[in-house]
PDB file of N, CA and C in Angstrom:
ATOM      1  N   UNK A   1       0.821  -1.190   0.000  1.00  0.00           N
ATOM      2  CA  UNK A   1       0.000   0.000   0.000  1.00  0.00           C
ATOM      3  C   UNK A   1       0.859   1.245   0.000  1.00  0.00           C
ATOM      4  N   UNK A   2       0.410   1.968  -0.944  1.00  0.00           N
ATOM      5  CA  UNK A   2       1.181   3.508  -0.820  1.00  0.00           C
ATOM      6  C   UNK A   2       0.593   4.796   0.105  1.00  0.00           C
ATOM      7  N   UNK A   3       1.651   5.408   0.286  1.00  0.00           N
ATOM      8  CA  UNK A   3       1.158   6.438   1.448  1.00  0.00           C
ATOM      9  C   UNK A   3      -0.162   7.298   0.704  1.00  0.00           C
ATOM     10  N   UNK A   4      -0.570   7.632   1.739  1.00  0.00           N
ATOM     11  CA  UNK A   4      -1.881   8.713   1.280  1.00  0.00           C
ATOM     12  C   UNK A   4      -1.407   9.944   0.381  1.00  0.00           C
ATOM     13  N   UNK A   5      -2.218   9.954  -0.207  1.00  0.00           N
ATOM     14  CA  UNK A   5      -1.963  10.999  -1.032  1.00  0.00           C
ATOM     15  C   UNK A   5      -2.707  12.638  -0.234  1.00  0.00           C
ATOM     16  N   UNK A   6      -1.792  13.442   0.153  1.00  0.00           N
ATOM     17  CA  UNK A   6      -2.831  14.807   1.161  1.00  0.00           C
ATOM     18  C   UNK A   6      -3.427  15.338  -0.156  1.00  0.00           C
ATOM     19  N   UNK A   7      -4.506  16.016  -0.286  1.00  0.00           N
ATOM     20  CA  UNK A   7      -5.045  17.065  -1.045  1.00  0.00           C
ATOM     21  C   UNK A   7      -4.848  18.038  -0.489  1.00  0.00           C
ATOM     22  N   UNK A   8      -4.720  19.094  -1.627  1.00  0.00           N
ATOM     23  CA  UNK A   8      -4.724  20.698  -1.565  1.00  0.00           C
ATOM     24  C   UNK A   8      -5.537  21.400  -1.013  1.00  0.00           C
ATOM     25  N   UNK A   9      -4.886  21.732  -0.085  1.00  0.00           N
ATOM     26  CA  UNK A   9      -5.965  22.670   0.932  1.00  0.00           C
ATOM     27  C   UNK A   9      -6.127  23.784   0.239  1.00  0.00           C
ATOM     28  N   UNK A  10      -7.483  24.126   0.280  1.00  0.00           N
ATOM     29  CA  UNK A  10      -7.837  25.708  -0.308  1.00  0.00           C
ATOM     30  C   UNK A  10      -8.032  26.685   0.992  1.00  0.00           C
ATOM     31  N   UNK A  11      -7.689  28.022   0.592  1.00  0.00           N
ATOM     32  CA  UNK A  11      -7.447  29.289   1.826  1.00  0.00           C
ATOM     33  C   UNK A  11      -7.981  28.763   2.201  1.00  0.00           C
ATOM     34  N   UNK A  12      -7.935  29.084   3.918  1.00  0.00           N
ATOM     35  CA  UNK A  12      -8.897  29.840   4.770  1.00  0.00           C
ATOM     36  C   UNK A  12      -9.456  31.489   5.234  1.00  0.00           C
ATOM     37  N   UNK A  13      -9.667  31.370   6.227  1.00  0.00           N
ATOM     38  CA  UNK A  13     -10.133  33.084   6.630  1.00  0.00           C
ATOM     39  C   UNK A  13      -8.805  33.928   6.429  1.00  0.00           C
ATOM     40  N   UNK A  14      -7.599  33.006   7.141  1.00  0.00           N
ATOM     41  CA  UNK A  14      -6.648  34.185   7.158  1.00  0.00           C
ATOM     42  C   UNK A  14      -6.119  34.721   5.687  1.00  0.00           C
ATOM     43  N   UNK A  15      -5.973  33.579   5.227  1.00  0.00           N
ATOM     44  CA  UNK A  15      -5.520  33.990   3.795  1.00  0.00           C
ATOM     45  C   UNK A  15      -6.447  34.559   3.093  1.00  0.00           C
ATOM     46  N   UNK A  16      -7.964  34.373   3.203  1.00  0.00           N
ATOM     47  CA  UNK A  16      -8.727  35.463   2.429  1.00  0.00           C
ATOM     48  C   UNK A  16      -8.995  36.266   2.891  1.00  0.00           C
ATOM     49  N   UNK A  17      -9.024  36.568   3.818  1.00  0.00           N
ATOM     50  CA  UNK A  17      -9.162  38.411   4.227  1.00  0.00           C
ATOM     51  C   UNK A  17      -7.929  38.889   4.154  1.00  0.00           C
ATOM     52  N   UNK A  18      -6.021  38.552   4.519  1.00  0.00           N
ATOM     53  CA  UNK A  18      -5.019  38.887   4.084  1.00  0.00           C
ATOM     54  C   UNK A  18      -5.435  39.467   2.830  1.00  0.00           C
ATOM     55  N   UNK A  19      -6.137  38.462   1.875  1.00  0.00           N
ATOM     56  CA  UNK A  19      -5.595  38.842   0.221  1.00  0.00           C
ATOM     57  C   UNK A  19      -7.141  39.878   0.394  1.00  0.00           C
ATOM     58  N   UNK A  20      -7.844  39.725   0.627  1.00  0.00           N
ATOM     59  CA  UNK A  20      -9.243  41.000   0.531  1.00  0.00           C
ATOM     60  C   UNK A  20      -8.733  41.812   0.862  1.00  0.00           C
ATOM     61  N   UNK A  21      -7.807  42.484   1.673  1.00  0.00           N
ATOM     62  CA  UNK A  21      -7.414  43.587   2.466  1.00  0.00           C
ATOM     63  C   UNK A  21      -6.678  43.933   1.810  1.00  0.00           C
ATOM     64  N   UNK A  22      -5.521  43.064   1.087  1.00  0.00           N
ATOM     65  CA  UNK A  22      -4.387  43.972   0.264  1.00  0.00           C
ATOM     66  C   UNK A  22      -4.838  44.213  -1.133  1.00  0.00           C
ATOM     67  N   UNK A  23      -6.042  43.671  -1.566  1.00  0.00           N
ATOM     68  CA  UNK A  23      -6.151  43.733  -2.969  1.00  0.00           C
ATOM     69  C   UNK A  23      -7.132  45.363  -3.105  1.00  0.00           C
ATOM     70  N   UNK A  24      -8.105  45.417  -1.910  1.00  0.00           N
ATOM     71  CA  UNK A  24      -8.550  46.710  -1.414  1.00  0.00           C
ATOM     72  C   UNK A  24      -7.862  47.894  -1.317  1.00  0.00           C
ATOM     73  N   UNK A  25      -6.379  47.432  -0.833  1.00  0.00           N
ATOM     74  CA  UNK A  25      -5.799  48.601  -0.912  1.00  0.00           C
ATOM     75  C   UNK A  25      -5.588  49.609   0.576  1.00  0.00           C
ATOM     76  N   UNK A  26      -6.104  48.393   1.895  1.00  0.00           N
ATOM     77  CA  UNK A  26      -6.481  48.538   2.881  1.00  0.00           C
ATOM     78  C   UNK A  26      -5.515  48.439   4.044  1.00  0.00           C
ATOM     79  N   UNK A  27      -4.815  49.203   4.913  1.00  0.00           N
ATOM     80  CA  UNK A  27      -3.855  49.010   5.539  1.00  0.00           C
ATOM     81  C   UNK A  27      -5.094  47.936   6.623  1.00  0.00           C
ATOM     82  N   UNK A  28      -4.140  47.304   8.035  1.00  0.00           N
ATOM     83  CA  UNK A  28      -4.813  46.513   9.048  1.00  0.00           C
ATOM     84  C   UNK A  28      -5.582  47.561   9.904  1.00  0.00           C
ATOM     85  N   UNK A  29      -5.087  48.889  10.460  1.00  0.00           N
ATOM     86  CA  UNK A  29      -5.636  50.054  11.276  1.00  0.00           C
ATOM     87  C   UNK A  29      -7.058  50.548  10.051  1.00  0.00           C
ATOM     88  N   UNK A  30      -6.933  50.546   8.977  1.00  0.00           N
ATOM     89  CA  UNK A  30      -7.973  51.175   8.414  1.00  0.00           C
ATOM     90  C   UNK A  30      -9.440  50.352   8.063  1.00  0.00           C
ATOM     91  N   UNK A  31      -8.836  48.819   8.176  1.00  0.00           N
ATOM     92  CA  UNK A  31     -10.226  47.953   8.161  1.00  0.00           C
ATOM     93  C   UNK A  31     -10.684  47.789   9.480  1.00  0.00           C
ATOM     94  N   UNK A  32      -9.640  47.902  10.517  1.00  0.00           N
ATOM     95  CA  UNK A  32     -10.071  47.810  12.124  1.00  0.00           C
ATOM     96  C   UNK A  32     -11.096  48.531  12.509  1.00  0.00           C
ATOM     97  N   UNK A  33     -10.661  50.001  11.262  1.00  0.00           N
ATOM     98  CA  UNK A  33     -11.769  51.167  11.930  1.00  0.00           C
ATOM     99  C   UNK A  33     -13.496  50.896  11.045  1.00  0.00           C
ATOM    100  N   UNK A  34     -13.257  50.443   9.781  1.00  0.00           N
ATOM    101  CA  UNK A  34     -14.180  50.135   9.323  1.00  0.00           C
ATOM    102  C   UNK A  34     -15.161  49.205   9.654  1.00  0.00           C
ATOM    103  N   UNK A  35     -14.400  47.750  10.447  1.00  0.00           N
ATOM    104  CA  UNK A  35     -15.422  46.886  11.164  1.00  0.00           C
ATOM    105  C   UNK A  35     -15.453  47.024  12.528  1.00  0.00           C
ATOM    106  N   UNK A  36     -15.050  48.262  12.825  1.00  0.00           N
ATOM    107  CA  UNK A  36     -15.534  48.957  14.325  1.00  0.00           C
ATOM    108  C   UNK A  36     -14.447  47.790  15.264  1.00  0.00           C
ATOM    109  N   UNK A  37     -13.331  47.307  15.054  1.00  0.00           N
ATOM    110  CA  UNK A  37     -12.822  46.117  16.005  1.00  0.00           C
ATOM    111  C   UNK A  37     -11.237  46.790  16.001  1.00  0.00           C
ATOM    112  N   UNK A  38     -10.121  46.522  16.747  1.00  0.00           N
ATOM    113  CA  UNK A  38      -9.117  46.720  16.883  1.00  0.00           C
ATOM    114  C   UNK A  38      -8.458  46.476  15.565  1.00  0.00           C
ATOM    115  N   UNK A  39      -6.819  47.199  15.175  1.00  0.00           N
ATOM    116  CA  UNK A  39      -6.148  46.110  14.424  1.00  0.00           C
ATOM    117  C   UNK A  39      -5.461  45.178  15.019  1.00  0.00           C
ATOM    118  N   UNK A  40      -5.479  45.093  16.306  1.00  0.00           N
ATOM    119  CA  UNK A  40      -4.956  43.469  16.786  1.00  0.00           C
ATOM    120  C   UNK A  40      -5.986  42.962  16.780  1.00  0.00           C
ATOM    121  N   UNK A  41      -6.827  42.875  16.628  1.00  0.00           N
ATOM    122  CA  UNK A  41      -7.758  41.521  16.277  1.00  0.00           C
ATOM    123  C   UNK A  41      -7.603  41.118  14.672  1.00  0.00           C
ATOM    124  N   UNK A  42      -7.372  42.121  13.641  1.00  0.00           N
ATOM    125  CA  UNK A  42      -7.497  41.945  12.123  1.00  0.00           C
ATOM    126  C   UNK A  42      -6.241  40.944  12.163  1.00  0.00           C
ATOM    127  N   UNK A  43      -5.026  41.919  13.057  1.00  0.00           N
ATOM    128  CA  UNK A  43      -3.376  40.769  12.730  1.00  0.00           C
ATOM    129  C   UNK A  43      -3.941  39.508  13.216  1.00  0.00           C
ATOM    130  N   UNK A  44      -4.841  39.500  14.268  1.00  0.00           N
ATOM    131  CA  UNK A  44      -4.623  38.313  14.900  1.00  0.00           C
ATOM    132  C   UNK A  44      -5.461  37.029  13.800  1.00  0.00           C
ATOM    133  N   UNK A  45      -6.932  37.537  13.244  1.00  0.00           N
ATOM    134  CA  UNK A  45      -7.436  36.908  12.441  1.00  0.00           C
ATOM    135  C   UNK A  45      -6.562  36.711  11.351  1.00  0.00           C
ATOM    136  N   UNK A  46      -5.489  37.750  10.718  1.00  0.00           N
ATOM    137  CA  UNK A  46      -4.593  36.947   9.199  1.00  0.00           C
ATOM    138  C   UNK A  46      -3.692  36.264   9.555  1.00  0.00           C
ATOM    139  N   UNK A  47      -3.072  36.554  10.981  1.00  0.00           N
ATOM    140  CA  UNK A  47      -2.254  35.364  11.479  1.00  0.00           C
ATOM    141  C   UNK A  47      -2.942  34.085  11.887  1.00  0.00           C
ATOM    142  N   UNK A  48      -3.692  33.937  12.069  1.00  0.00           N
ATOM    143  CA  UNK A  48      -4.570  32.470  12.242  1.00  0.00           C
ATOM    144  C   UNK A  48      -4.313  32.209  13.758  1.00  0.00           C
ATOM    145  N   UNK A  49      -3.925  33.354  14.614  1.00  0.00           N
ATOM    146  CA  UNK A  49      -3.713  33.388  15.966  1.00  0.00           C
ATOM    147  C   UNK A  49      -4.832  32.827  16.836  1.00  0.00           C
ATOM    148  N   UNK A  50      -6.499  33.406  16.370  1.00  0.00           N
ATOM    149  CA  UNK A  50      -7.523  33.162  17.020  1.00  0.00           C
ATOM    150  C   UNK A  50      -8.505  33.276  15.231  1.00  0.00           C
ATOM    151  N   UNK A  51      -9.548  32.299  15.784  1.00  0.00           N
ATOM    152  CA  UNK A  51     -10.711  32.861  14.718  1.00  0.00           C
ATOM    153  C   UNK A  51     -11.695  33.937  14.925  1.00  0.00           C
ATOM    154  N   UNK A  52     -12.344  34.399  14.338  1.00  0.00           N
ATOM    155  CA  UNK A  52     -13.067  35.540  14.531  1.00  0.00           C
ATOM    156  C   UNK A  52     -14.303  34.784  14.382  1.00  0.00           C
ATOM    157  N   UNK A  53     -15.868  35.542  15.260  1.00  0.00           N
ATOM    158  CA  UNK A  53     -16.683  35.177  15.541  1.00  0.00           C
ATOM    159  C   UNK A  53     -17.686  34.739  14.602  1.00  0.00           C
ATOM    160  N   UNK A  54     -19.105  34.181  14.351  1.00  0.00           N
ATOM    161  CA  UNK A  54     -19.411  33.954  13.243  1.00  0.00           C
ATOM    162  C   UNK A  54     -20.150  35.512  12.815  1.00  0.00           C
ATOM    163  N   UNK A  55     -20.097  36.136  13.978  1.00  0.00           N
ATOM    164  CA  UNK A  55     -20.492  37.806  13.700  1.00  0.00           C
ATOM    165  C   UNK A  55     -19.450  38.397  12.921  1.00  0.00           C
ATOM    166  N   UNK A  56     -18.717  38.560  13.719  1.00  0.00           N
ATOM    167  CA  UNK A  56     -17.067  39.052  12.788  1.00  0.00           C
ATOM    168  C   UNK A  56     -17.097  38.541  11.559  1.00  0.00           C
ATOM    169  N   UNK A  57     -17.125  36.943  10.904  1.00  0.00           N
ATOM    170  CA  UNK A  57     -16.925  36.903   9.716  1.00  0.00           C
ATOM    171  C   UNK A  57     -18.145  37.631   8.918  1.00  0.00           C
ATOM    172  N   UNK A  58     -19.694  37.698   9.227  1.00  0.00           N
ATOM    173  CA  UNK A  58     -20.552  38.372   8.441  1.00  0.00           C
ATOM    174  C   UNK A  58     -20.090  39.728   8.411  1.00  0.00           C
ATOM    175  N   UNK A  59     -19.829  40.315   9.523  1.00  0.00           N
ATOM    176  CA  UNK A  59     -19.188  41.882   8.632  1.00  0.00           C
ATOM    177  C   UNK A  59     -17.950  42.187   7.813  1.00  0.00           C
ATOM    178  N   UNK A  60     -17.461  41.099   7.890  1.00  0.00           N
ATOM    179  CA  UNK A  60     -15.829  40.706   6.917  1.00  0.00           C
ATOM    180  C   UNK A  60     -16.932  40.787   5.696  1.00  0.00           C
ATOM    181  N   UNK A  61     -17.316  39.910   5.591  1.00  0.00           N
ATOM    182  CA  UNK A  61     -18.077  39.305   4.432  1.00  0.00           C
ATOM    183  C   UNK A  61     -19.036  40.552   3.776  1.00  0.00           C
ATOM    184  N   UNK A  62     -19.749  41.299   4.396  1.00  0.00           N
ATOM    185  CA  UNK A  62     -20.423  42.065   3.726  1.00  0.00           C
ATOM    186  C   UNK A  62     -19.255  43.387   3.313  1.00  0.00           C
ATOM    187  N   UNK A  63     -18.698  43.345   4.031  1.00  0.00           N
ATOM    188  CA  UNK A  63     -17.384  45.137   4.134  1.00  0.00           C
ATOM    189  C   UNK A  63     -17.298  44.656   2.389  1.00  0.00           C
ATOM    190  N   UNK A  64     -17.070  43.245   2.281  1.00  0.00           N
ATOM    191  CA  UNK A  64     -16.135  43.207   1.016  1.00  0.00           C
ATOM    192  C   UNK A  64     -17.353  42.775  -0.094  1.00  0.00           C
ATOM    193  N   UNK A  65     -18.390  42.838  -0.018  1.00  0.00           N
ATOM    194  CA  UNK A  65     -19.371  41.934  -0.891  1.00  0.00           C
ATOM    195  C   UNK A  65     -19.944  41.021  -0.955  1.00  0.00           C
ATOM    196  N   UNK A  66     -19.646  39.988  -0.034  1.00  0.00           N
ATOM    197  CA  UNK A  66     -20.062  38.745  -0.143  1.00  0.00           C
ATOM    198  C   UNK A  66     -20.611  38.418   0.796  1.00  0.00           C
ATOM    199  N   UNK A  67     -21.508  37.128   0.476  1.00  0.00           N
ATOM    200  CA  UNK A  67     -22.496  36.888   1.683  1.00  0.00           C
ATOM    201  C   UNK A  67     -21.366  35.414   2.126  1.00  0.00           C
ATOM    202  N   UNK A  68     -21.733  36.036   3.895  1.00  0.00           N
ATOM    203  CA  UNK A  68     -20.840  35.295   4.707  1.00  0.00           C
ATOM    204  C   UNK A  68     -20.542  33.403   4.738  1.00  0.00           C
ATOM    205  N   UNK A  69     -21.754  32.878   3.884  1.00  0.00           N
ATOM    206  CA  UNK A  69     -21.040  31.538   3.911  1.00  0.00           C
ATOM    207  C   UNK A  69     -20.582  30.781   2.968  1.00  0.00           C
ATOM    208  N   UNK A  70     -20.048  32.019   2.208  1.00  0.00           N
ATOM    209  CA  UNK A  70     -18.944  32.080   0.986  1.00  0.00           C
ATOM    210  C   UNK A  70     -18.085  32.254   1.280  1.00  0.00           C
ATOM    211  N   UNK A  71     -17.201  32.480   2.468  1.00  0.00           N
ATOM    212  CA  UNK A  71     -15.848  32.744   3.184  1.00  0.00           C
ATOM    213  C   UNK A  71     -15.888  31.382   4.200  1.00  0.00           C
ATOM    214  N   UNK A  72     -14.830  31.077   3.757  1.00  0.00           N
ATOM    215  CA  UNK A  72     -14.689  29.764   4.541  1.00  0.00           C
ATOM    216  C   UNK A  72     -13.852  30.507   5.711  1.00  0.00           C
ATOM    217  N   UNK A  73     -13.970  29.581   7.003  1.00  0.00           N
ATOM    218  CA  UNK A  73     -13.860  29.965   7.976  1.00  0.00           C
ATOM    219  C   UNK A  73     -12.529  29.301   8.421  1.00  0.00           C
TER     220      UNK A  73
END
């Protein structure tokens, strides 16, 4: 028997709000102020330090367009 083969993980939160934020054009202090939350919580959500709430991701999700259970968590 051969070893497992892993599949390709697709982003998560951190990596898609990282890339939503820089493709915006958005420093971390200026989306902090926009979803009313610190920018240590934004570093902490693109660092994958802590997850953000399922509240937090719906206003991620709408700031940028999308409805929230189109952002994987």
């Amino acid at each position: 028997m051969g070893l497992p083969v892993s599949m390709p993980r697709s982003p998560g939160f951190p990596q898609i709000l990282t890339k939503l934020r820089k493709e915006a054009n958005l420093s971390q202090h200026t989306l902090a102020l926009e979803l009313e939350t610190s920018p240590n919580c934004i570093s902490n959500w693109e660092r994958g330090v802590v997850s953000p709430s399922l509240y937090n991701v719906e206003k991620v999700a709408t700031y940028f367009g999308y409805k929230w259970g189109l952002i994987k968590i």
